[in-house]
Protein backbone atom coordinates (compact mmCIF):
# COMPACT_ATOMS: atom_id res chain seq x y z
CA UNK A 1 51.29 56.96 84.51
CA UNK A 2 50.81 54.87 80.94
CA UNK A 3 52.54 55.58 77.99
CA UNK A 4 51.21 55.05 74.38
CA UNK A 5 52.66 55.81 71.08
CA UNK A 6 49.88 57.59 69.55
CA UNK A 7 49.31 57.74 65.26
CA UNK A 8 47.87 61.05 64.69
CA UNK A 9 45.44 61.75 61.90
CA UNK A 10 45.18 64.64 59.73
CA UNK A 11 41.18 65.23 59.22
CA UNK A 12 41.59 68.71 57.27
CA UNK A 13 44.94 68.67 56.01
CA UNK A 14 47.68 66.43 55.21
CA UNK A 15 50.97 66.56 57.95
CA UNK A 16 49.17 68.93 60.01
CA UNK A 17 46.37 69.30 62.54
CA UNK A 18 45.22 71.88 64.96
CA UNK A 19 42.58 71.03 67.58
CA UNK A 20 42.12 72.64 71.11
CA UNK A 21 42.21 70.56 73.89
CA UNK A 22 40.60 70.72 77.09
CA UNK A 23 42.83 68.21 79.98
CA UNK A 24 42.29 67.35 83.42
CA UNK A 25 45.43 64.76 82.52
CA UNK A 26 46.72 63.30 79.50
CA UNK A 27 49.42 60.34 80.21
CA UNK A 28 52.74 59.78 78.87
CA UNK A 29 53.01 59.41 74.69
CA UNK A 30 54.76 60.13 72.29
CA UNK A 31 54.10 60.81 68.30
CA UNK A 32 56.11 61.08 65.44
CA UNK A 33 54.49 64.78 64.84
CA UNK A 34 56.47 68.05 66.54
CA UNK A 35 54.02 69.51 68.81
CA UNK A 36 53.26 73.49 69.77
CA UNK A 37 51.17 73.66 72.65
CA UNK A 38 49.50 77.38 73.31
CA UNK A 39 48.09 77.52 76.55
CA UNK A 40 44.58 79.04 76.49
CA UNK A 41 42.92 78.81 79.95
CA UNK A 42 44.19 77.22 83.42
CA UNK A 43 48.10 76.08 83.90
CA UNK A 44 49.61 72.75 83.15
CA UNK A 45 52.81 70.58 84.02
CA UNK A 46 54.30 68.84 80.98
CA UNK A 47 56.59 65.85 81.72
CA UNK A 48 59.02 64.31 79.69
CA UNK A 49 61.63 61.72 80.25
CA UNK A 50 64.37 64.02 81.50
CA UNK A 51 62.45 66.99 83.13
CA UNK A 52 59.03 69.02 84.27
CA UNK A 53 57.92 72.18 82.08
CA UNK A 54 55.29 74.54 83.07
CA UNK A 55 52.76 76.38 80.77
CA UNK A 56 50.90 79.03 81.74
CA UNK A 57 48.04 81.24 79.94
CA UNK A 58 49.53 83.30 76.75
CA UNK A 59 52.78 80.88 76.76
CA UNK A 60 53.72 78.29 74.18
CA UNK A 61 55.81 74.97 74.56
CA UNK A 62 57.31 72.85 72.21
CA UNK A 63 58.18 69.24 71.91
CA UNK A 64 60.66 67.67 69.31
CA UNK A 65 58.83 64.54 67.41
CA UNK A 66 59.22 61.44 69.13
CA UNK A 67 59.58 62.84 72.36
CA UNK A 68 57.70 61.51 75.33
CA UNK A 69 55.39 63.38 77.67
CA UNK A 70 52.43 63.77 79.76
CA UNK A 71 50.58 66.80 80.87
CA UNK A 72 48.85 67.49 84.39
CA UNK A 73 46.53 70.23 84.87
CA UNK A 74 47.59 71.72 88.03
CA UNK A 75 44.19 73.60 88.62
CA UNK A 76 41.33 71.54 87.85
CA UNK A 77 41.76 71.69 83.89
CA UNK A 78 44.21 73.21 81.51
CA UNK A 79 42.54 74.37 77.72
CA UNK A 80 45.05 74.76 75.17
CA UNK A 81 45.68 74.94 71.47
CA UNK A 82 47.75 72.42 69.87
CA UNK A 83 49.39 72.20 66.53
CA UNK A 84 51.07 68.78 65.72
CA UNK A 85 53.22 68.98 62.06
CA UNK A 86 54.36 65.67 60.79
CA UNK A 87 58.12 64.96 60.26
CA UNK A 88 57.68 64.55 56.62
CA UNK A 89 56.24 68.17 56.16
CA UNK A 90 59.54 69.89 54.06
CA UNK A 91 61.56 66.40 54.18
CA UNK A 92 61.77 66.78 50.11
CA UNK A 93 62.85 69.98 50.45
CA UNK A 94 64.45 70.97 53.39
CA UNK A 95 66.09 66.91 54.41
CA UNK A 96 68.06 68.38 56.71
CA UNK A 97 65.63 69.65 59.11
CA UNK A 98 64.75 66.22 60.01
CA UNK A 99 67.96 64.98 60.86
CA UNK A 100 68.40 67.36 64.04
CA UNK A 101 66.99 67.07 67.43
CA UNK A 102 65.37 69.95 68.91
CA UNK A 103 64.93 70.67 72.89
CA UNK A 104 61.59 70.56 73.75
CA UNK A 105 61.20 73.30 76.08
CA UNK A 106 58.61 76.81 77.12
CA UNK A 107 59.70 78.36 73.82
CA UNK A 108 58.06 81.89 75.61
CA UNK A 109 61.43 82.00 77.62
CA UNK A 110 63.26 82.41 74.65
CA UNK A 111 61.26 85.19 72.88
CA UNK A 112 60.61 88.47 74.16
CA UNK A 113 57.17 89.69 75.09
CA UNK A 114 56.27 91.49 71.30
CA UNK A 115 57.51 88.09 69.78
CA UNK A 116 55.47 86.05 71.57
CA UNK A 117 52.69 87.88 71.77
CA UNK A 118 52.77 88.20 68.05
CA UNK A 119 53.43 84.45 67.55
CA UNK A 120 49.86 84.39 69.60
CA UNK A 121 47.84 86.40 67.58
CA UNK A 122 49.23 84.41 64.12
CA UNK A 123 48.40 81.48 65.71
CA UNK A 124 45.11 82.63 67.40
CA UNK A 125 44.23 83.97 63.91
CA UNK A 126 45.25 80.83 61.96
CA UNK A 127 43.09 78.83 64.23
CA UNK A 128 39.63 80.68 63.11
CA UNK A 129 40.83 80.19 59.55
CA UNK A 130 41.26 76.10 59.98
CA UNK A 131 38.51 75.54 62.34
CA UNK A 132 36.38 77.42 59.80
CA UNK A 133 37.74 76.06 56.48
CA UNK A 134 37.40 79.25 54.59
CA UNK A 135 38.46 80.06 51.49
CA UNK A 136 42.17 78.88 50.70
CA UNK A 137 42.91 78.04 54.10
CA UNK A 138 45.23 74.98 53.48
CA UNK A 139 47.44 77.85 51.92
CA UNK A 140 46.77 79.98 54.74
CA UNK A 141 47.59 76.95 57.35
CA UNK A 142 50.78 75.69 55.30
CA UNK A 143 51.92 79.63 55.41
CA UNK A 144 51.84 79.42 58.86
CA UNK A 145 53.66 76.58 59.58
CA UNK A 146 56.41 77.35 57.27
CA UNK A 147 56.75 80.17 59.57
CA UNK A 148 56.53 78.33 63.18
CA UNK A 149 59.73 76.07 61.56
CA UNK A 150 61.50 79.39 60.55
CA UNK A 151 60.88 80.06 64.47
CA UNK A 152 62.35 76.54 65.52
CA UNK A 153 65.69 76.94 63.15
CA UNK A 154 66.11 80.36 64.52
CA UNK A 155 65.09 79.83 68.30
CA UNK A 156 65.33 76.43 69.80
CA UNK A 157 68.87 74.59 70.45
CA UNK A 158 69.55 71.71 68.51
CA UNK A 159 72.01 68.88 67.52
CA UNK A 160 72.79 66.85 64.62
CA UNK A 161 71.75 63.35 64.58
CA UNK A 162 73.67 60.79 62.42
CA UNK A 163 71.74 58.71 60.01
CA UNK A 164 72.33 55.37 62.18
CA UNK A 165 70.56 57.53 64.83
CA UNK A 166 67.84 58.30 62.62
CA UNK A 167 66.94 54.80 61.20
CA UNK A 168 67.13 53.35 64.97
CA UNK A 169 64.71 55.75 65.88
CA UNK A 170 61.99 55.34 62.81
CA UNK A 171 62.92 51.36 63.49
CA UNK A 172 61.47 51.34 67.58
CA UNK A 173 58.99 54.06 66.71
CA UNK A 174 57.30 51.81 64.14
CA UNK A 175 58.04 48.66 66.70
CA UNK A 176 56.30 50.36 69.34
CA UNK A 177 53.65 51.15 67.42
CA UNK A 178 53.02 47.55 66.49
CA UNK A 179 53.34 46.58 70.01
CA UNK A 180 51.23 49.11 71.84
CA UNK A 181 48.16 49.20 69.03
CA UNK A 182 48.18 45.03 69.99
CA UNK A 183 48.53 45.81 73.50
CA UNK A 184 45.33 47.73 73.39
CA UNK A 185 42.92 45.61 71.09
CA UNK A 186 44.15 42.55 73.72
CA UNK A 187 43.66 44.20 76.52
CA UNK A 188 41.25 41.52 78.03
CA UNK A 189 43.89 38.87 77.15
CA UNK A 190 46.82 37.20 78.45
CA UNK A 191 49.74 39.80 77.01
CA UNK A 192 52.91 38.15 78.32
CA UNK A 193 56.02 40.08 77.59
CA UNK A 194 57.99 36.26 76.65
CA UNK A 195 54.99 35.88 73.48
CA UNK A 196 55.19 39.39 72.25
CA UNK A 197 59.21 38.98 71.83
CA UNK A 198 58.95 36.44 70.49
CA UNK A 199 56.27 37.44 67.73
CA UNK A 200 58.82 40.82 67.23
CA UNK A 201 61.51 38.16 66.84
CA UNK A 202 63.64 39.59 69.47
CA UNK A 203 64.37 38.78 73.29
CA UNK A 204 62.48 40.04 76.44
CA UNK A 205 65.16 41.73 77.69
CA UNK A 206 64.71 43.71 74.82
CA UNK A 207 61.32 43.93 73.85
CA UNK A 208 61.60 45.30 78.44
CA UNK A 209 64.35 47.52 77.46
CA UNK A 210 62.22 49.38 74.58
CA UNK A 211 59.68 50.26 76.80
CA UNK A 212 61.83 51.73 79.75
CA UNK A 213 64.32 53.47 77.25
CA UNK A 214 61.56 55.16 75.11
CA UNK A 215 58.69 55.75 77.32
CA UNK A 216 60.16 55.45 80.68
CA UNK A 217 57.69 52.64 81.82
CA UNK A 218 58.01 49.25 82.43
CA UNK A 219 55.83 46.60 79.66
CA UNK A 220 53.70 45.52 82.49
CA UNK A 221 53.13 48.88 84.05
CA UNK A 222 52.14 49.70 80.37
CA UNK A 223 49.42 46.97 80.16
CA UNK A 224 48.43 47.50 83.37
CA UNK A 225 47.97 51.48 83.12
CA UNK A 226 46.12 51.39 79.81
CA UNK A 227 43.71 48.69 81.28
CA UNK A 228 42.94 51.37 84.50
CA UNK A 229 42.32 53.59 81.17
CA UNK A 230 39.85 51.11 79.92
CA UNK A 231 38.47 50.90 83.48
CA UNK A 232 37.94 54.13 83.57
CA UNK A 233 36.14 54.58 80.33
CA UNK A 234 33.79 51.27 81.39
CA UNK A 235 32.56 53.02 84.56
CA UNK A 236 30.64 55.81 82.90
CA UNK A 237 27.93 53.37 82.03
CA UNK A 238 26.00 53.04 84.94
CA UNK A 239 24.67 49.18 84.60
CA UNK A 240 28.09 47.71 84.46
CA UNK A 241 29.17 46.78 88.00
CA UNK A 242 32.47 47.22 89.60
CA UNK A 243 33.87 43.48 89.02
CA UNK A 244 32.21 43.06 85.72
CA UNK A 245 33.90 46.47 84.57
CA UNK A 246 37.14 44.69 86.27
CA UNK A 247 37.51 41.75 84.20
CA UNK A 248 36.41 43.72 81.17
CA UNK A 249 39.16 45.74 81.48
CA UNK A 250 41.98 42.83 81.55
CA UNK A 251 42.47 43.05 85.48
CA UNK A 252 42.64 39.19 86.54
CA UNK A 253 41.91 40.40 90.29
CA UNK A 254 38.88 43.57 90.93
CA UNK A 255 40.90 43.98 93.76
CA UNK A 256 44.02 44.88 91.91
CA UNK A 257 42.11 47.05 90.15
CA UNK A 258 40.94 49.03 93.20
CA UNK A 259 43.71 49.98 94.19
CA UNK A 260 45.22 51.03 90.81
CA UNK A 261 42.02 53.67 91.39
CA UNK A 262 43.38 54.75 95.15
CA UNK A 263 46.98 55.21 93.49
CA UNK A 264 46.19 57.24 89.97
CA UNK A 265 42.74 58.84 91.37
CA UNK A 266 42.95 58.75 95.22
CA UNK A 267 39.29 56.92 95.46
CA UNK A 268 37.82 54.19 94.74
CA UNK A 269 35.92 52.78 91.38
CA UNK A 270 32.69 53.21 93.20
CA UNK A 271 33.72 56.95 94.64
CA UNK A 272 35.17 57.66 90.90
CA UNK A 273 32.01 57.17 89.47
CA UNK A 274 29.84 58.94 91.85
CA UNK A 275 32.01 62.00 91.37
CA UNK A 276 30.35 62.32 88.03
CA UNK A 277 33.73 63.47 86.17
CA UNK A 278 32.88 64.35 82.72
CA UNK A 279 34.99 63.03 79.73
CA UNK A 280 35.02 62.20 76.60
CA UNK A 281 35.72 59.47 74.34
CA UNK A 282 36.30 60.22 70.32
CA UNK A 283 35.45 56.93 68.89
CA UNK A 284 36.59 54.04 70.92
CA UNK A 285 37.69 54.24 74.90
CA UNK A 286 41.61 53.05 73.96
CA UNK A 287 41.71 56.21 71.17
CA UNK A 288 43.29 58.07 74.04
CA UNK A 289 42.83 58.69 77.34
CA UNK A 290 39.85 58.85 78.55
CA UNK A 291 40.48 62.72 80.89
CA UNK A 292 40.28 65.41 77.98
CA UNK A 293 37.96 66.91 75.84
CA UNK A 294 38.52 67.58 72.23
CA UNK A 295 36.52 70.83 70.76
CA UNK A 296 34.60 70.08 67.84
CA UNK A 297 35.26 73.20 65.29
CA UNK A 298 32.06 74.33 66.06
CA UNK A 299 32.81 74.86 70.04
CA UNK A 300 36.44 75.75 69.21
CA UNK A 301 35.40 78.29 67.24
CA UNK A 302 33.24 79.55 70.18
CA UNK A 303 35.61 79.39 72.42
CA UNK A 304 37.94 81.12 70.28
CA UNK A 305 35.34 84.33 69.56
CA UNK A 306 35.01 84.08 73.70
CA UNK A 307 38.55 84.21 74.66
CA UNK A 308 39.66 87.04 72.06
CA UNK A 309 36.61 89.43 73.56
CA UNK A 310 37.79 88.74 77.23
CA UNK A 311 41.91 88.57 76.50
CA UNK A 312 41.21 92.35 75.08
């Protein structure tokens, strides 16, 4: 599996977004943003450097900011609702929030069912408010999240992280985000790990160990992974054949390629294709990965008015 560090964007309101997503798989990341997952429709596997969590319908997970993982849906696809909250949000205020690191874990475990169906509802509720924009609902949304931090203070174990910690994080969380946005508008180029080193002005062996320490991947296995990505996002279009799509993609050999397919999708390119699997791409095929579908308000908000008549 690849692993990006992903910037997110804040379309509606600034250090937070909530979108739902719909995932057959989403690869290993990591952001800068904590991260509530509510888990809609289907089950998923979330995994992070150290260990596997499971979300199932009505259950929420967490994830501290910066911290790496990939979700699998284990049924066909997994539909949940996500709400990502920048680590500035409070920093003025509240510094010391941000100097802790929380345990990502199924936060349902720790609350009991009236809590958590509760937490639900609020966040089911909030939801229609973004998604519709009405009338003071940056108040509304800001309200809420005060609240889900009020939840993680109370709920979720934590440590205290010393301010050397802290700077060496933000330091290789802005590196790799230098690195990997390169990586992916070079894709169809030579991207040795010696060059890129040296253009960071430090050595290979640790420009390698920055990679396997914070996303648990090798560099190659990086550059290789997000060019299947690219692969896969080429061979939707029909016209483009198989070896074109190969080279295109940054693969030197179509044959390498091929069976990058058998090992990530059990098939070939040719068999991926004619399976017809439907995905979508936001703006540009290296955005994200290519296996998910993210509502637009309009069919969030249906979704939304669907799943509170048939969760009754």
């Amino acid at each position: 599996m690849s692993q990006e560090y992903e910037i997110i964007g804040y379309p509606k309101l600034r250090h937070v977004r909530i979108f739902i997503d719909e995932i057959r798989y989403r690869s290993q990341h990591l952001h800068a943003e904590y991260e509530f997952c509510f888990g809609l429709k289907g089950k998923a596997m979330f995994q992070t450097l150290s260990k596997k969590i499971e979300l199932r319908e009505g259950e929420v997970v967490f994830f501290d900011s910066d911290e790496v993982h990939s979700i699998n849906a284990e049924e066909g696809s997994f539909t949940g609702l996500f709400v990502q909250i920048s680590n500035h949000f409070l920093k003025e205020y509240i510094p010391e929030i941000h100097t802790r690191s929380y345990q990502s874990m199924n936060l349902t475990r720790l609350l009991d069912a009236q809590e958590n169906a509760v937490l639900f509802q609020k966040t089911l509720e909030m939801a229609n408010v973004y998604f519709q924009q009405q009338v003071s609902y940056k108040l509304k949304t800001i309200a809420y999240v005060l609240e889900l931090f009020a939840l993680i203070q109370r709920k979720i174990p934590n440590v205290h992280l010393a301010q050397k910690d802290l700077d060496t994080r933000k330091k290789n969380a802005k590196r790799l985000s230098r690195i990997t946005g390169y990586i992916d508008q070079n894709l169809d180029a030579k991207l040795g790990l010696s060059e890129i080193a040296e253009n960071e002005g430090i050595t290979p062996c640790h420009l390698s160990h920055l990679f396997s320490h914070n996303l648990g991947i090798t560099f190659q296995d990086y550059v290789n992974n997000r060019r299947l990505e690219r692969a896969v996002s080429l061979i939707q279009i029909p016209q483009k054949r198989i070896t074109d799509i190969a080279y295109e993609a940054g693969f030197s050999d179509p044959k390498y390629m091929t069976n990058m397919f058998k090992k990530r999708f059990h098939c070939t390119p040719n068999e991926f294709r004619n399976q017809n699997i439907p995905v979508s791409v936001e703006s540009s095929p290296l955005d994200r990965d290519i296996l998910e579908h993210i509502f637009t308000d309009e069919e969030a908000l249906k979704f939304l008015d669907s799943y509170s008549v048939t969760s009754k």
